[in-house]
C-alpha atoms as a PDB file:
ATOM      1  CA  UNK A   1      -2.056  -3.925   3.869  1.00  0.00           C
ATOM      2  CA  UNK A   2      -0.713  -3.870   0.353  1.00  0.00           C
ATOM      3  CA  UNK A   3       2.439  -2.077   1.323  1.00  0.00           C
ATOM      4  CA  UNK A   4       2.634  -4.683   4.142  1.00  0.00           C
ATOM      5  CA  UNK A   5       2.792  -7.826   1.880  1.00  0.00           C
ATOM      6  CA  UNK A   6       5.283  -5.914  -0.482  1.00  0.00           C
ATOM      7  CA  UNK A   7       7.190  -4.973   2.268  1.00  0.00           C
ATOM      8  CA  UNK A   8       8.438  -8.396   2.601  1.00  0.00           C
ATOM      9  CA  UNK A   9       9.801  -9.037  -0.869  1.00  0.00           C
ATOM     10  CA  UNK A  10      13.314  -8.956  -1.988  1.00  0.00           C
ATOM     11  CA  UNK A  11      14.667  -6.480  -3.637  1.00  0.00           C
ATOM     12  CA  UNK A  12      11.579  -4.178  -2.423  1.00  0.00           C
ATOM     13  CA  UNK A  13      10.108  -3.066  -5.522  1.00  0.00           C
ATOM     14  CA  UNK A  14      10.061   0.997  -4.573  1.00  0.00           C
ATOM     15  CA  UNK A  15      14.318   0.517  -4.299  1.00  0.00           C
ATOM     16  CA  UNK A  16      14.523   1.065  -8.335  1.00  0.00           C
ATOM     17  CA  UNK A  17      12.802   2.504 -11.506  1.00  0.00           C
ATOM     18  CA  UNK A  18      10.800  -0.314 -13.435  1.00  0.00           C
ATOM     19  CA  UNK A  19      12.102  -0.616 -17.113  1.00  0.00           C
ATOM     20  CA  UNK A  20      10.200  -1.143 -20.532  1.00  0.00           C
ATOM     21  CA  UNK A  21      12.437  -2.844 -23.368  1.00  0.00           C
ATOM     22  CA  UNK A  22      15.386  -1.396 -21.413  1.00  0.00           C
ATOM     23  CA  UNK A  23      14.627   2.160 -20.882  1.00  0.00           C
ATOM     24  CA  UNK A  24      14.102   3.630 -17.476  1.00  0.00           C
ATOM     25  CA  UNK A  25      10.125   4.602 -17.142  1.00  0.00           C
ATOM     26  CA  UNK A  26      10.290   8.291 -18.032  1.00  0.00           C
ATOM     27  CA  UNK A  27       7.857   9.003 -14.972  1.00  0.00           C
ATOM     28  CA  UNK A  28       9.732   7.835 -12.650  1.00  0.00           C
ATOM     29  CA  UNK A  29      13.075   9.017 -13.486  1.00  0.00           C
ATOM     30  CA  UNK A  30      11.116  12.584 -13.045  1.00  0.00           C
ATOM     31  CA  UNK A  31      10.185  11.807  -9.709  1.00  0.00           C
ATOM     32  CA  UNK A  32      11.874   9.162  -7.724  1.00  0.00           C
ATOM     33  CA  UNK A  33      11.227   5.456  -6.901  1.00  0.00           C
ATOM     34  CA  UNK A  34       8.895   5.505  -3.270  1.00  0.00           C
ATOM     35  CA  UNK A  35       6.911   8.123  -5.339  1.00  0.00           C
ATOM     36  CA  UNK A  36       6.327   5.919  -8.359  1.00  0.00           C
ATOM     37  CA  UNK A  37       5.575   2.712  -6.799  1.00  0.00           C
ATOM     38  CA  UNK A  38       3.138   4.755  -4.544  1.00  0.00           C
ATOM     39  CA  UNK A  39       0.901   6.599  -6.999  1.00  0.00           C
ATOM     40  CA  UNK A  40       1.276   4.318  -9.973  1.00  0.00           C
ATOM     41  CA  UNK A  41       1.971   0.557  -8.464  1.00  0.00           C
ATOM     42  CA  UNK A  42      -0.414   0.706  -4.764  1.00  0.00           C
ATOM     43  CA  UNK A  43      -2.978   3.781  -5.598  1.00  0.00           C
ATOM     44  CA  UNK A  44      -3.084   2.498  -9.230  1.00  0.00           C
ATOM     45  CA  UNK A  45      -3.625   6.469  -9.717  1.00  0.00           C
ATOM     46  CA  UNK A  46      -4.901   7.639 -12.771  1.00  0.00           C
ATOM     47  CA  UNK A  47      -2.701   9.907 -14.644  1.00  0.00           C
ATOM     48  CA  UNK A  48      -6.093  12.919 -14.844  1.00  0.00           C
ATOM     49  CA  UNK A  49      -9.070  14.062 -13.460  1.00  0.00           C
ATOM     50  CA  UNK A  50     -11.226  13.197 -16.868  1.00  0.00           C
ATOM     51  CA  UNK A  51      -9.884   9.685 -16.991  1.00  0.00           C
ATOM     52  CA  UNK A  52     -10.309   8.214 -13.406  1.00  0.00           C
ATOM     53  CA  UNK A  53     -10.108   4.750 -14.453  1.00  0.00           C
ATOM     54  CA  UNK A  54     -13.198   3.866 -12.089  1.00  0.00           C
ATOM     55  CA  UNK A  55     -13.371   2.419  -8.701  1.00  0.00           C
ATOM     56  CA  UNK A  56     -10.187  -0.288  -7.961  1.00  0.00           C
ATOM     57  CA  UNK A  57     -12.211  -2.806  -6.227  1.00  0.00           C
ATOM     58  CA  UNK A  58      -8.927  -4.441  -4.610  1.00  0.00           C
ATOM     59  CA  UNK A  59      -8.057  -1.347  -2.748  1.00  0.00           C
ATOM     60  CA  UNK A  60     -11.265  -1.074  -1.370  1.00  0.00           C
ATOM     61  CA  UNK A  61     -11.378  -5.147  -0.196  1.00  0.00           C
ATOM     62  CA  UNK A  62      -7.825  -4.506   1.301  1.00  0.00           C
ATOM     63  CA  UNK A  63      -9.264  -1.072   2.664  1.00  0.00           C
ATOM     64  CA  UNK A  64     -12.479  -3.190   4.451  1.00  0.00           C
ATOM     65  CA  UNK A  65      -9.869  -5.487   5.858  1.00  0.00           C
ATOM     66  CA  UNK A  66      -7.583  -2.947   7.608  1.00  0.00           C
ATOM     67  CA  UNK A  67     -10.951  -1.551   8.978  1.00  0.00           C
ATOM     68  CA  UNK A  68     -12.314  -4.614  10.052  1.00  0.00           C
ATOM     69  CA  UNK A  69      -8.803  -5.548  11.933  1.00  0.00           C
ATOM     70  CA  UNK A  70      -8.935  -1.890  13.888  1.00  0.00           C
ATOM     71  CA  UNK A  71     -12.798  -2.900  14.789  1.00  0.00           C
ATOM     72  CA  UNK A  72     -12.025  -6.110  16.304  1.00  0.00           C
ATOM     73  CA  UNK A  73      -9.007  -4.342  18.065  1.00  0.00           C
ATOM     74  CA  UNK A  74     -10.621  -2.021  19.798  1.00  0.00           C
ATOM     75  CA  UNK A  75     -14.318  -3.502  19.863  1.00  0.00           C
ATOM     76  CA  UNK A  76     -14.128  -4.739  23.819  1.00  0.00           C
ATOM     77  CA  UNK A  77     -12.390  -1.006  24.720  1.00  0.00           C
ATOM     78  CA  UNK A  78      -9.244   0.653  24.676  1.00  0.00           C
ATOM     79  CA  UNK A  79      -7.745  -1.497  27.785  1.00  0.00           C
ATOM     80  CA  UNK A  80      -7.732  -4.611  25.490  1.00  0.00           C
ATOM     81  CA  UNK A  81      -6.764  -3.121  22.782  1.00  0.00           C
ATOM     82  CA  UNK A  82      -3.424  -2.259  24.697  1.00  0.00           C
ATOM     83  CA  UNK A  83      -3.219  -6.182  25.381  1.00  0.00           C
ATOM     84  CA  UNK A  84      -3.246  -6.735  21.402  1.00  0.00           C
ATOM     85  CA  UNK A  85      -1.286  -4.077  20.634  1.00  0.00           C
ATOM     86  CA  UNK A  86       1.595  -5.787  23.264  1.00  0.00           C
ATOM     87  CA  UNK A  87       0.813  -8.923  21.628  1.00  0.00           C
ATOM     88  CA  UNK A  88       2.212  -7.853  18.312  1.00  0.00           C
ATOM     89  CA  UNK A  89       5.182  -6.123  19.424  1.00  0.00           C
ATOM     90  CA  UNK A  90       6.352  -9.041  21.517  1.00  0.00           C
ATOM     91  CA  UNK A  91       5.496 -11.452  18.389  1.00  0.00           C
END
């Protein structure tokens, strides 16, 4: 859902490397861009196993949502969810 939202900016924010006081984050210039944005930007990863930085409480919300959007889809069976599924394609 996060990816979703960002999705829609402009520039998307995985097409370059963020910078700090004009230097190119040395983590991402290791790696590339999509990878970057992925792990440190939407997982909000912690960089080791010791330090986990605890539980990100918006990832689980936005998790909750996408589940409660696949329940709703396919809660009266899968021939319905094929109508909902059309509806969003056409849209």
């Amino acid at each position: 859902m996060y990816v979703l939202c960002t999705c829609l900016q402009s520039p998307l924010p995985w097409a370059y490397c963020p910078e700090i006081n004009g230097t190119i984050v040395a983590e991402c210039a290791k790696s590339s861009e999509t990878a970057y944005f992925w792990y440190r930007t939407t997982l909000d990863a912690a960089p080791d196993i010791e330090n986990n930085g605890g539980l990100k409480w918006w990832i689980v919300i936005l998790l909750l949502f996408a589940w409660l959007i696949v329940f709703f889809i396919v809660m009266k069976g899968i021939q319905s969810s094929g109508k909902v599924m059309t509806y969003f394609l056409v849209q």
